[in-house]
N, C-alpha and C. Protein backbone atom coordinates (compact mmCIF):
# COMPACT_ATOMS: atom_id res chain seq x y z
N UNK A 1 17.06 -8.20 5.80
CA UNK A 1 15.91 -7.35 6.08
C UNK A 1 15.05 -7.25 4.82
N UNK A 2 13.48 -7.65 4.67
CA UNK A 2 12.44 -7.69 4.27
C UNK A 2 11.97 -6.04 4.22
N UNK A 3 12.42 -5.35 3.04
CA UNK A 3 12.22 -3.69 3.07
C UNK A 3 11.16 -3.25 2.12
N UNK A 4 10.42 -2.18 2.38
CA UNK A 4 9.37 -1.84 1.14
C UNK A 4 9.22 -0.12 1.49
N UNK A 5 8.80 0.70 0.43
CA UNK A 5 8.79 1.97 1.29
C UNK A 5 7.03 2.15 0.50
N UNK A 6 6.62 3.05 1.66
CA UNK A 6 4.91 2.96 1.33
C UNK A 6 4.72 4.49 2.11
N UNK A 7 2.85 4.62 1.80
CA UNK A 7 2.44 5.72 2.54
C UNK A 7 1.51 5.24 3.55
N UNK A 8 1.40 5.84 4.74
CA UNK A 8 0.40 5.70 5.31
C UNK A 8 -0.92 5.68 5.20
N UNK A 9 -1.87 5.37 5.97
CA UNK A 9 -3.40 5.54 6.28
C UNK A 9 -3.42 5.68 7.41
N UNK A 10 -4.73 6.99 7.31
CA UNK A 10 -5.22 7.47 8.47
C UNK A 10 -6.10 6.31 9.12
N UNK A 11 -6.31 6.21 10.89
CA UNK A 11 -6.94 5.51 11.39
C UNK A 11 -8.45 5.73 10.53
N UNK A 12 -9.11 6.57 10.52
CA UNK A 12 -10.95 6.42 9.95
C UNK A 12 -10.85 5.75 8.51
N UNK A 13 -9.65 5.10 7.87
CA UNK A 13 -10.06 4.65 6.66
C UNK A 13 -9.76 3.67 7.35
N UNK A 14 -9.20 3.14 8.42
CA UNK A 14 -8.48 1.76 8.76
C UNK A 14 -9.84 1.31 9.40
N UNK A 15 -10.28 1.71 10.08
CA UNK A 15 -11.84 1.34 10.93
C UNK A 15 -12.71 1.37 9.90
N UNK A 16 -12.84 1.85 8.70
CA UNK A 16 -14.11 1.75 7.68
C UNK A 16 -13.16 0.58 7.02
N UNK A 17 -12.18 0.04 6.96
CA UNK A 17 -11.93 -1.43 6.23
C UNK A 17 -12.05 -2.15 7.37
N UNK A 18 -11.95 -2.39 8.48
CA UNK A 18 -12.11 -3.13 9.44
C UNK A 18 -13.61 -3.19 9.30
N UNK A 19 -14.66 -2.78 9.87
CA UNK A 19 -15.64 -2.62 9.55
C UNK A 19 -16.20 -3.69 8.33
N UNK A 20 -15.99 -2.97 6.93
CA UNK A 20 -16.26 -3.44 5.57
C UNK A 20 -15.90 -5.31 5.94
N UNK A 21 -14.17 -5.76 6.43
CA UNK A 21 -13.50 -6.56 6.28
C UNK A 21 -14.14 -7.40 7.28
N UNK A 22 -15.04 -6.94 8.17
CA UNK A 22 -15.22 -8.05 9.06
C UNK A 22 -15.62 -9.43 8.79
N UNK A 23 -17.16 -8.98 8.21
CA UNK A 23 -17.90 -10.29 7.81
C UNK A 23 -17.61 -10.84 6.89
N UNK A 24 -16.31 -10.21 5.84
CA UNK A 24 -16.14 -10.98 5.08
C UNK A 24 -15.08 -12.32 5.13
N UNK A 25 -14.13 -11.76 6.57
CA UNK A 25 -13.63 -12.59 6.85
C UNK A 25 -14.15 -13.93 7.42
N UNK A 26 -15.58 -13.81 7.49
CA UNK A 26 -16.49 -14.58 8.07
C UNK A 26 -16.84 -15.89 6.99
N UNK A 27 -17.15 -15.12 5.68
CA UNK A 27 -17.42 -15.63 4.63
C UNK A 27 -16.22 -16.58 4.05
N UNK A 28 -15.26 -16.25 4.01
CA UNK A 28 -13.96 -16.90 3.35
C UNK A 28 -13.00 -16.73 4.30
N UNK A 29 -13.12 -17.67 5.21
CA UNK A 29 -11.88 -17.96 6.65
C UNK A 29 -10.70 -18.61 5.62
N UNK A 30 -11.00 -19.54 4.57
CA UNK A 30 -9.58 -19.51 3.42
C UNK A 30 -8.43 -18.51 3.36
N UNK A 31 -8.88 -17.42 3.06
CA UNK A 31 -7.82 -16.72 2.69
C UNK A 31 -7.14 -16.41 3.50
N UNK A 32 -6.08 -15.50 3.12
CA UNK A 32 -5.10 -15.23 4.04
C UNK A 32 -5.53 -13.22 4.37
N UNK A 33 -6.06 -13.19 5.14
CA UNK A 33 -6.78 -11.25 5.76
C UNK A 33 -5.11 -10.72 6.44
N UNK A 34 -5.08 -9.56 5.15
CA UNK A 34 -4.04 -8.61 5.97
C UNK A 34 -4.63 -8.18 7.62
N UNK A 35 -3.66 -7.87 8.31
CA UNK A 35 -3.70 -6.63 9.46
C UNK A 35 -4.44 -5.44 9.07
N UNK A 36 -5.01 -4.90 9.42
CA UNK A 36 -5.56 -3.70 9.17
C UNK A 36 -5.01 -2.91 9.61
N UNK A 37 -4.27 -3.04 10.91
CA UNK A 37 -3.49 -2.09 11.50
C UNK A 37 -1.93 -1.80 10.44
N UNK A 38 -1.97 -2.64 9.78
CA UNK A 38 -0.50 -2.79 8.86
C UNK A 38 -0.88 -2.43 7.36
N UNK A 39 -2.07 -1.57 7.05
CA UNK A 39 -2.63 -1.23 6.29
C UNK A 39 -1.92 0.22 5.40
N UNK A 40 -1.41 0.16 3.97
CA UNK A 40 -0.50 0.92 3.43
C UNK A 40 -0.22 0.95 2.47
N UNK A 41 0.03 2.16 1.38
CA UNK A 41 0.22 2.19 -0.47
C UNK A 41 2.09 1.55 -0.45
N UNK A 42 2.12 0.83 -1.02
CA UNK A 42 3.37 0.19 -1.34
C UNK A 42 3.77 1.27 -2.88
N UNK A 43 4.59 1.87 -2.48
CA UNK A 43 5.64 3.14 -3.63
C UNK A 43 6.73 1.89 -3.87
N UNK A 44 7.00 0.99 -3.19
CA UNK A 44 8.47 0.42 -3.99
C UNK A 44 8.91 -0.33 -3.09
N UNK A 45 8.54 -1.96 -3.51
CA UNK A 45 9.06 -3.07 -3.12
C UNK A 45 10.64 -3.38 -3.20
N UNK A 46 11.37 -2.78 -1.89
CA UNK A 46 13.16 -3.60 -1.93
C UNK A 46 13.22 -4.83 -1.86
N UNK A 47 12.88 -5.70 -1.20
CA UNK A 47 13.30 -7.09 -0.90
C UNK A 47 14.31 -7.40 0.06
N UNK A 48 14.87 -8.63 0.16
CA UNK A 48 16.15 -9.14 1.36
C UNK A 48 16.94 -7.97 0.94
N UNK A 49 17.75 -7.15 1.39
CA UNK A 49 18.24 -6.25 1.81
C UNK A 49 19.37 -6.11 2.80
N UNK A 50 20.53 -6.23 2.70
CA UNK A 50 21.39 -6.49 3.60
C UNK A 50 21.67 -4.45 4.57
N UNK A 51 22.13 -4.86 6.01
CA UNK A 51 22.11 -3.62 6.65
C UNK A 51 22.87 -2.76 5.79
N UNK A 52 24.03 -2.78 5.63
CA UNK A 52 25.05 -2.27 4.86
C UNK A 52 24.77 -1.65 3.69
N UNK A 53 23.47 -1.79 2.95
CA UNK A 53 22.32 -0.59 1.88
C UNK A 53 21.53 0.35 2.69
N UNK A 54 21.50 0.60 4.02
CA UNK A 54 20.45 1.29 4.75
C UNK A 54 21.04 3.05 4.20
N UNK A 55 22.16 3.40 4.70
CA UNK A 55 22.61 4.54 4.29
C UNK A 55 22.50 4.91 2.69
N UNK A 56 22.78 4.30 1.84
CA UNK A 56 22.94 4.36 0.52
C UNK A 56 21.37 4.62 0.29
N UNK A 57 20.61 3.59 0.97
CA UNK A 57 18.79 3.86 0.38
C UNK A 57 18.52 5.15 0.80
N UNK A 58 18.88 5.86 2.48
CA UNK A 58 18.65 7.03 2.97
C UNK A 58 18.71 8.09 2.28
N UNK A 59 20.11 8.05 1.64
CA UNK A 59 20.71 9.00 0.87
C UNK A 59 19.95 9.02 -0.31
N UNK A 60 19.43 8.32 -0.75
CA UNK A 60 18.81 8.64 -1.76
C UNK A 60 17.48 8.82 -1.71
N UNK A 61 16.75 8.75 -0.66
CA UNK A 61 14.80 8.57 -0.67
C UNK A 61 15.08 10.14 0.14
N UNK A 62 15.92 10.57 0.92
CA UNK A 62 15.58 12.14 1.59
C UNK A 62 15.44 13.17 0.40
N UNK A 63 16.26 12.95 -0.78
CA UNK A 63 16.20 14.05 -1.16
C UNK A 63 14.32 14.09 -1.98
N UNK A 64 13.72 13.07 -2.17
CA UNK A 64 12.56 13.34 -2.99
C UNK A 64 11.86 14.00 -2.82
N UNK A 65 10.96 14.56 -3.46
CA UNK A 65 10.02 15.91 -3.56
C UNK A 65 9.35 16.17 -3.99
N UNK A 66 8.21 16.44 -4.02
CA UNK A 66 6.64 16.74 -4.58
C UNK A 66 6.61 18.44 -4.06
N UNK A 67 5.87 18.71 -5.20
CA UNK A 67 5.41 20.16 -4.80
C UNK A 67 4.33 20.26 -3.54
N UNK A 68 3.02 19.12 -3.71
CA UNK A 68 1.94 19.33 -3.26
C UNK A 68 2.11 18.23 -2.42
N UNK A 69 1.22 17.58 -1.41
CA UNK A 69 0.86 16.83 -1.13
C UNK A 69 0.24 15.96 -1.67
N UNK A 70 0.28 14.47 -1.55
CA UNK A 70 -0.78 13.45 -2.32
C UNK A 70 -2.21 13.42 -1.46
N UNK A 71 -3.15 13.39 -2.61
CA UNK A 71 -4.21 13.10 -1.68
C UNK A 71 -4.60 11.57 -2.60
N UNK A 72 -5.83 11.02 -1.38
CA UNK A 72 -5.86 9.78 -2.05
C UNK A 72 -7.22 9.39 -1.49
N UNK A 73 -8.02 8.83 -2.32
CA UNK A 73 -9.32 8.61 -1.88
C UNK A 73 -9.52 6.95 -2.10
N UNK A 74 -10.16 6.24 -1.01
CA UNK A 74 -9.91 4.62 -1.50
C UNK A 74 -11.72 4.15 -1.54
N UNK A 75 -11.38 3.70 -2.89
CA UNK A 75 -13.11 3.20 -2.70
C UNK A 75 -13.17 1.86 -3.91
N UNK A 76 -14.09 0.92 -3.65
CA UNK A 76 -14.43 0.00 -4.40
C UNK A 76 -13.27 -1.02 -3.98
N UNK A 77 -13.93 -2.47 -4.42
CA UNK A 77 -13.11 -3.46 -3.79
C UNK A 77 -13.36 -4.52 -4.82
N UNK A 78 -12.12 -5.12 -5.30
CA UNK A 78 -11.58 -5.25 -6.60
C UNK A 78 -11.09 -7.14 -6.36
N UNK A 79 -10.71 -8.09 -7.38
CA UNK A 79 -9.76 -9.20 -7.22
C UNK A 79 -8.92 -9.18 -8.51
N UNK A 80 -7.78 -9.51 -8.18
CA UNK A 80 -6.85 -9.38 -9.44
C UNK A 80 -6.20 -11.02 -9.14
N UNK A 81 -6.25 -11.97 -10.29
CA UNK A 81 -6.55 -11.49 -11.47
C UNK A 81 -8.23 -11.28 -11.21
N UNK A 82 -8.79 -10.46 -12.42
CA UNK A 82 -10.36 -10.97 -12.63
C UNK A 82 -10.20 -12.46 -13.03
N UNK A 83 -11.52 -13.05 -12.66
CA UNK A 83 -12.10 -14.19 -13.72
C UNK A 83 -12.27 -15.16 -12.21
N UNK A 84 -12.36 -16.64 -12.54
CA UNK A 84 -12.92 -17.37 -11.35
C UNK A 84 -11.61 -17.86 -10.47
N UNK A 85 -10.33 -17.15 -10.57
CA UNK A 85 -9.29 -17.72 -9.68
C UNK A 85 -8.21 -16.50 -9.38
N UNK A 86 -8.77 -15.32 -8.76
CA UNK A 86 -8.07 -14.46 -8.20
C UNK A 86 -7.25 -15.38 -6.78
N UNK A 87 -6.27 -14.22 -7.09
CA UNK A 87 -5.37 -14.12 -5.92
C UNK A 87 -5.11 -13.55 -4.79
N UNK A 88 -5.81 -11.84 -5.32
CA UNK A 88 -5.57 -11.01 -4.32
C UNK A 88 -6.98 -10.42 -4.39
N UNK A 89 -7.23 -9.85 -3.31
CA UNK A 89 -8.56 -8.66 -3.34
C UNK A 89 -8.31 -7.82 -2.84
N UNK A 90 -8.55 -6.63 -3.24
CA UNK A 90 -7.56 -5.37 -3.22
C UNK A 90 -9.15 -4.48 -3.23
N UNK A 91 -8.62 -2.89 -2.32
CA UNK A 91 -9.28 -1.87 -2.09
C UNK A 91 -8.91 -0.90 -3.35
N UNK A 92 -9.63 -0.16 -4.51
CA UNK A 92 -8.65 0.67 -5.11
C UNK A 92 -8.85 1.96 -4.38
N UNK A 93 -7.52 2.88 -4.93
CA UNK A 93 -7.15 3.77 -4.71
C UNK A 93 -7.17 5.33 -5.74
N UNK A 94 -8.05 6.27 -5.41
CA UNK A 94 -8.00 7.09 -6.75
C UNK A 94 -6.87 8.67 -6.12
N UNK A 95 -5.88 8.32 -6.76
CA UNK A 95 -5.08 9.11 -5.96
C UNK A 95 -4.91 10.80 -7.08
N UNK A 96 -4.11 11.90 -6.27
CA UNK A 96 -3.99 12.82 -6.89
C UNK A 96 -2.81 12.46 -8.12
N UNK A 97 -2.53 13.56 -9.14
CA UNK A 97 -1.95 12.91 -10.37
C UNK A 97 -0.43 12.84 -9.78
N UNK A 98 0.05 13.65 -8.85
CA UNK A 98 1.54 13.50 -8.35
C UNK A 98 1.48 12.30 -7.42
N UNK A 99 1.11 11.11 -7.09
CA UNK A 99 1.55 10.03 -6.39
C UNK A 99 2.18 9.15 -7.57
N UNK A 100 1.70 9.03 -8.88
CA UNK A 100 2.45 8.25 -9.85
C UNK A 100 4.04 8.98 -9.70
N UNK A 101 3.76 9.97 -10.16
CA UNK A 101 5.32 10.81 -10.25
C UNK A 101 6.54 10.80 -8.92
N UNK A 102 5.52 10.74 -7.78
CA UNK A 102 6.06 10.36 -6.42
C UNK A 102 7.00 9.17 -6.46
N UNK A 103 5.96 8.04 -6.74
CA UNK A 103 6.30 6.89 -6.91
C UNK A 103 7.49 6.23 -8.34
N UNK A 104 7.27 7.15 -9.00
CA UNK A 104 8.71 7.05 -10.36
C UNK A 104 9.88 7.73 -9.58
N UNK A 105 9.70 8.40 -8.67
CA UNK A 105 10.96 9.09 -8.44
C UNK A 105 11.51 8.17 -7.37
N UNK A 106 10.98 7.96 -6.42
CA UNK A 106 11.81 6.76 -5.49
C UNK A 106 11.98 5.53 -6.56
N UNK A 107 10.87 5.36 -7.42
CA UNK A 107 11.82 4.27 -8.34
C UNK A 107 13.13 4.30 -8.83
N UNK A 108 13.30 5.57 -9.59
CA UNK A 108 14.57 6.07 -9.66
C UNK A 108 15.46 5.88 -9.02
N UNK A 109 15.32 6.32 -7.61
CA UNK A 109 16.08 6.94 -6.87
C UNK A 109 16.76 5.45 -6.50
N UNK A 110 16.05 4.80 -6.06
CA UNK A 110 16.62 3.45 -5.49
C UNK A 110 17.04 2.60 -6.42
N UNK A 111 16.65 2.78 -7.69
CA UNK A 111 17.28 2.01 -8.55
C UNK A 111 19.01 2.20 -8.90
N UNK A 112 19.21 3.46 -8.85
CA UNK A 112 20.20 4.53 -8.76
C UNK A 112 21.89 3.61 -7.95
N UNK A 113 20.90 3.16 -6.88
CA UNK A 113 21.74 2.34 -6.12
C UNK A 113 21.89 1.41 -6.05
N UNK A 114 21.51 0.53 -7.06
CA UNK A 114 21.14 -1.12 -7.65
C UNK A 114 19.92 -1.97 -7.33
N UNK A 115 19.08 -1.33 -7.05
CA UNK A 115 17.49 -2.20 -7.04
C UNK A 115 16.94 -2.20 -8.41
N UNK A 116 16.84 -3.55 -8.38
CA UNK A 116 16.06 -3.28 -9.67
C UNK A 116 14.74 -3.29 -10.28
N UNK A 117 14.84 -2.25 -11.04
CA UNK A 117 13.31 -1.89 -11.92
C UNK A 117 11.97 -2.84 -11.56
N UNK A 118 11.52 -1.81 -11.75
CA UNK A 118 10.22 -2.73 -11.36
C UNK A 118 9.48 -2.98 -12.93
N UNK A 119 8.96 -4.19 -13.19
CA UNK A 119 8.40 -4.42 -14.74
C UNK A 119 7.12 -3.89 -15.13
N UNK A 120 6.25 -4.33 -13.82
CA UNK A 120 5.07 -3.96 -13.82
C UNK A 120 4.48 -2.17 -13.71
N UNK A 121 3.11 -1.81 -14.12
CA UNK A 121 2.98 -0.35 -13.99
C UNK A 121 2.61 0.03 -12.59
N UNK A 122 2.91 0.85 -12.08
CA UNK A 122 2.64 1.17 -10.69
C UNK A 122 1.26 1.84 -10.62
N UNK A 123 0.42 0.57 -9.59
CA UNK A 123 -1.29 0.56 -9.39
C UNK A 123 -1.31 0.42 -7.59
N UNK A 124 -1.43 2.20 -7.52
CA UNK A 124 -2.02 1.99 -5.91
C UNK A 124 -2.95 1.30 -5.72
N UNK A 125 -2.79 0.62 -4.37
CA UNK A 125 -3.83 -0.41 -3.84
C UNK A 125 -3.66 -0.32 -2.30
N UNK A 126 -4.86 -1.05 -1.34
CA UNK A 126 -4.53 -1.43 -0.60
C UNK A 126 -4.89 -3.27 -0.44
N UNK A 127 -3.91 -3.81 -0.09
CA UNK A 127 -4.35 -5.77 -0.49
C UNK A 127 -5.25 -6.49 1.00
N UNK A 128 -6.35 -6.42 0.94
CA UNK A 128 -7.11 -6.91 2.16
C UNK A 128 -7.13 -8.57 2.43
N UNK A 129 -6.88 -9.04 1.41
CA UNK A 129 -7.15 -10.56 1.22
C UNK A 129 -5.80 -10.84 0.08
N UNK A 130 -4.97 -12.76 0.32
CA UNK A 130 -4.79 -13.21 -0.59
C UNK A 130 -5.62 -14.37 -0.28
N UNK A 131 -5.45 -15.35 -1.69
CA UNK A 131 -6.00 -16.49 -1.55
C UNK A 131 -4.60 -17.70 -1.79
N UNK A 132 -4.63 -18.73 -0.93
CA UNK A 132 -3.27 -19.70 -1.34
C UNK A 132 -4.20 -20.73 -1.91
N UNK A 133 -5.33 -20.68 -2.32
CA UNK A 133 -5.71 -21.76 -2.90
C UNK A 133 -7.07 -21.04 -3.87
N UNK A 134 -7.19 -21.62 -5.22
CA UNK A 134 -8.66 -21.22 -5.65
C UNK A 134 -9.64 -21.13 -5.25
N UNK A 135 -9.71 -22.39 -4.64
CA UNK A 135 -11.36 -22.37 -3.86
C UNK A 135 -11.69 -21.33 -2.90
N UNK A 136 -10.65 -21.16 -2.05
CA UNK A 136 -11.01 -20.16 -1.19
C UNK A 136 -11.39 -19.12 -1.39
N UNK A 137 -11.41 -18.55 -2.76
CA UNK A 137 -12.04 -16.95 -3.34
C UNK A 137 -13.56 -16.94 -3.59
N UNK A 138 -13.96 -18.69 -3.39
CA UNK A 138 -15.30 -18.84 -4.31
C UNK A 138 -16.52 -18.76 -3.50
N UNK A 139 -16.28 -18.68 -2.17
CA UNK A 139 -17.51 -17.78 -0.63
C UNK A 139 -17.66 -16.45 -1.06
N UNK A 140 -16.55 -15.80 -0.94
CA UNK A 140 -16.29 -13.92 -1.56
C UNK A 140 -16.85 -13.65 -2.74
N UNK A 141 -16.00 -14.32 -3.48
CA UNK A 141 -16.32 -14.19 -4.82
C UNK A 141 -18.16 -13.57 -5.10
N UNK A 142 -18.69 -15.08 -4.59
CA UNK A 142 -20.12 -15.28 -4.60
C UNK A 142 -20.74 -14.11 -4.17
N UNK A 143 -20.08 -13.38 -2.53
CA UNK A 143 -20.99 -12.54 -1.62
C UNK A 143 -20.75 -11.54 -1.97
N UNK A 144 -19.94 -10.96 -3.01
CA UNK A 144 -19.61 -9.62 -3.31
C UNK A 144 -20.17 -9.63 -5.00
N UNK A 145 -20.58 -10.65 -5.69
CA UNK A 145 -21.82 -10.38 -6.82
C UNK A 145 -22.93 -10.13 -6.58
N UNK A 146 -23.17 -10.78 -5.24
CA UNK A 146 -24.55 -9.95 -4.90
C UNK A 146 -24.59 -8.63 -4.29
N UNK A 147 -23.60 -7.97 -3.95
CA UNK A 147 -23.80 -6.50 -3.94
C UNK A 147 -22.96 -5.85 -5.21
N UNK A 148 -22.98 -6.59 -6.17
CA UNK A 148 -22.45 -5.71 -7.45
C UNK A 148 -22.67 -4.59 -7.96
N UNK A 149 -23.35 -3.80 -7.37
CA UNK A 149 -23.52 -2.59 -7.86
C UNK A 149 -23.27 -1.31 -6.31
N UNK A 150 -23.03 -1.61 -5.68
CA UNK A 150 -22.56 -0.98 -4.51
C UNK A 150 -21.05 -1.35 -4.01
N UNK A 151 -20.37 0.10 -4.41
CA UNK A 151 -18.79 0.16 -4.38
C UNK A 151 -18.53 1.07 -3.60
N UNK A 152 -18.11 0.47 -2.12
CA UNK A 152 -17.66 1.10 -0.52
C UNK A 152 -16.93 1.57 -0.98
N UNK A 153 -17.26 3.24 -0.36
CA UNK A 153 -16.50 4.19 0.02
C UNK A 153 -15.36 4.13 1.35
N UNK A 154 -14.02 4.27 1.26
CA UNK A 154 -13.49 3.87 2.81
C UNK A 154 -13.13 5.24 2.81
N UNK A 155 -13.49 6.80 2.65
CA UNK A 155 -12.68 7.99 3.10
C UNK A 155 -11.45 7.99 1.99
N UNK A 156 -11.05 8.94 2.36
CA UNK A 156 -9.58 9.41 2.15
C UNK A 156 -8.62 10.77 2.66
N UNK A 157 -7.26 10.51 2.46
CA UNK A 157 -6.26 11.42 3.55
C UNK A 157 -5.50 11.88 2.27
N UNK A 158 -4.69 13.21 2.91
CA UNK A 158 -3.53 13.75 2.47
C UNK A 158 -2.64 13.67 3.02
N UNK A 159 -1.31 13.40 2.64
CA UNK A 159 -0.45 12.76 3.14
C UNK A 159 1.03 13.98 2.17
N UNK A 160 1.85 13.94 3.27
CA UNK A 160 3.20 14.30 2.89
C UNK A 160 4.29 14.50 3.34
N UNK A 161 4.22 12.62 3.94
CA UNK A 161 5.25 11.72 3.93
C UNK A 161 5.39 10.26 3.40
N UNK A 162 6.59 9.38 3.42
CA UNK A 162 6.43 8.43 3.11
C UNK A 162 7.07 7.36 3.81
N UNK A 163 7.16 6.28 4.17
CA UNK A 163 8.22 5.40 5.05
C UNK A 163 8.49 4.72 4.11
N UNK A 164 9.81 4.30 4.88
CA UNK A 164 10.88 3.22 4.64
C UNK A 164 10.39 1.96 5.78
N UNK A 165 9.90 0.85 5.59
CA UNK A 165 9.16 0.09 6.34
C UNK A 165 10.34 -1.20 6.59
N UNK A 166 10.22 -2.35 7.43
CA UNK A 166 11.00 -3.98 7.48
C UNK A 166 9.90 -4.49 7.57
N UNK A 167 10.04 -5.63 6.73
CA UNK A 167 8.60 -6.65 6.96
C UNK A 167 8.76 -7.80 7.80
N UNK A 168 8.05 -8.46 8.68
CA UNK A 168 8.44 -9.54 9.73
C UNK A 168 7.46 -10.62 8.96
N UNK A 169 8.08 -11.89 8.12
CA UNK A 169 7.01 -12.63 7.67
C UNK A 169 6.75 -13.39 8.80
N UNK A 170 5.66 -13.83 9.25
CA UNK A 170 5.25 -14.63 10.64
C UNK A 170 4.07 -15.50 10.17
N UNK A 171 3.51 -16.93 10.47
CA UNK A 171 2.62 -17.99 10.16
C UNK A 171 1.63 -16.85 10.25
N UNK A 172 1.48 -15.90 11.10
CA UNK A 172 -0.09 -15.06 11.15
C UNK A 172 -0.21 -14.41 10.91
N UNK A 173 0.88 -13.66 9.56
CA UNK A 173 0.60 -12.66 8.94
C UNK A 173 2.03 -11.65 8.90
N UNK A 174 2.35 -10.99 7.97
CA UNK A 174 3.35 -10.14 8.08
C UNK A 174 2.75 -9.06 9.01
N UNK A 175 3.93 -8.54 9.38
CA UNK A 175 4.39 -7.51 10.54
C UNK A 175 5.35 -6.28 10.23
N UNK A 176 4.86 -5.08 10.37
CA UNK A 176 5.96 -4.25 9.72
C UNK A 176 6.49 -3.28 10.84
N UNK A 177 7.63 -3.02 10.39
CA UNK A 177 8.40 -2.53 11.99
C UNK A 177 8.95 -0.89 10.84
N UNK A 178 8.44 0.53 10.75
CA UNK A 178 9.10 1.67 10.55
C UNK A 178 10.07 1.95 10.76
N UNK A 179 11.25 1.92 10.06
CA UNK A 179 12.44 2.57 10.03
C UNK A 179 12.54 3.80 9.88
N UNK A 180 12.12 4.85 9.08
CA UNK A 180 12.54 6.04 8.98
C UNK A 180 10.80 6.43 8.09
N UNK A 181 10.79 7.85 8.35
CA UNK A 181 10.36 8.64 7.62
C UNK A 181 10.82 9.86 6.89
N UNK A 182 10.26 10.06 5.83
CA UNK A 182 10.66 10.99 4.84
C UNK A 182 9.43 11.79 4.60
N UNK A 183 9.77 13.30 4.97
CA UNK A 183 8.64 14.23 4.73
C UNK A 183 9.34 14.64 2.78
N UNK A 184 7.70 14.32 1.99
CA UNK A 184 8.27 15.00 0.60
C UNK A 184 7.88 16.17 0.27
N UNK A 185 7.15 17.06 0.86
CA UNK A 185 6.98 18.44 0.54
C UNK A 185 8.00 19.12 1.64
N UNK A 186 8.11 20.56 0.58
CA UNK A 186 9.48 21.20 1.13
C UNK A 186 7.89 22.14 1.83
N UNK A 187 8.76 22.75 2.83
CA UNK A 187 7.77 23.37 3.59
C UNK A 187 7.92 24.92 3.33
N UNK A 188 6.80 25.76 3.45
CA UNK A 188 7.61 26.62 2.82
C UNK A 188 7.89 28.21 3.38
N UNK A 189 8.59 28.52 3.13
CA UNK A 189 9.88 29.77 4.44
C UNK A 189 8.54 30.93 4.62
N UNK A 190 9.24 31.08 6.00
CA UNK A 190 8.18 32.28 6.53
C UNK A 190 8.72 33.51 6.18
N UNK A 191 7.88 34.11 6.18
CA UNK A 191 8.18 35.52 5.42
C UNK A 191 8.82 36.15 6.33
N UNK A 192 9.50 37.07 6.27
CA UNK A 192 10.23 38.01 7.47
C UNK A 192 9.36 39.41 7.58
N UNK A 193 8.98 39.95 8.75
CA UNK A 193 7.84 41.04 8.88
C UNK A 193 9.11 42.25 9.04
């Protein structure tokens, strides 16, 4: 099992990237265009994953906890690397200051149980496009210097939960099937009258 745990998006940011994503898929039929419907902040890439870790991961992603909710606002549309041979083109994400801390703690947590560390710094995104070849970035590339100074707004949600996701790799795109959710704010006790 192909595992990752992430946050959701609300449908009105998914229809303002659908929207945004249309014509560009028009422009650069090359690349490879996520689902929009499969649209989501990746907190912590597991990998092949055998069943027999499902309990052990459980046990450890229920207990996490944020005081507040994350909020997260997604705007501007980005290629990493920069320069003339990106890979990915990515939506950024300007999130509240507890989604980093969110996201260190399921690092933790799962590491806890032998996943290992992640090297890189943890940069919310959402990934709209890869490219499997250079050329194919160089239609986009082109049509998004000419609106260089206009950086789409897609909305943004508050959120306070997170999933445990399976990924289905398929010729037309990965596919993600929800396993569990985890609410991370404690909710909090009603007063007695």
């Amino acid at each position: 099992m192909r595992l990752f745990v992430a946050l959701d998006i609300p449908e009105h940011v998914r229809a303002t990237l659908r929207a945004f994503t249309t014509p560009l898929r028009q422009v650069s039929p090359g690349a490879r265009w996520t689902r929009t419907e499969g649209q989501h902040v990746t907190l912590k890439f597991l990998g092949n994953v055998g069943e027999e870790k499902l309990e052990a991961i459980h046990s450890v992603l229920a207990p996490v906890r944020s005081l507040q909710p994350v909020t997260m606002n997604f705007r501007g549309a980005e290629f990493f690397p920069r320069g003339r041979r990106p890979r990915v083109f990515w939506v950024g994400v300007k999130p509240s200051e507890n989604l980093t801390t969110l996201a260190a703690d399921i690092e933790g947590a799962v590491v806890a149980v032998g996943f290992t560390p992640e090297q890189r710094a943890f940069r919310p995104h959402l990934t709209l496009a890869r490219f499997p070849e250079a050329k194919s970035s160089a239609p986009l590339l082109q049509t998004l210097a000419e609106r260089k100074n206009h950086q789409p707004e897609f909305g943004g949600v508050t959120v306070s939960e997170f999933s445990l996701y399976q990924s289905h790799l398929k010729p037309t795109g990965a596919e993600y099937t929800r396993l569990e959710t985890f609410s991370f704010v404690e909710k909090p006790l009603e007063k007695s009258k």
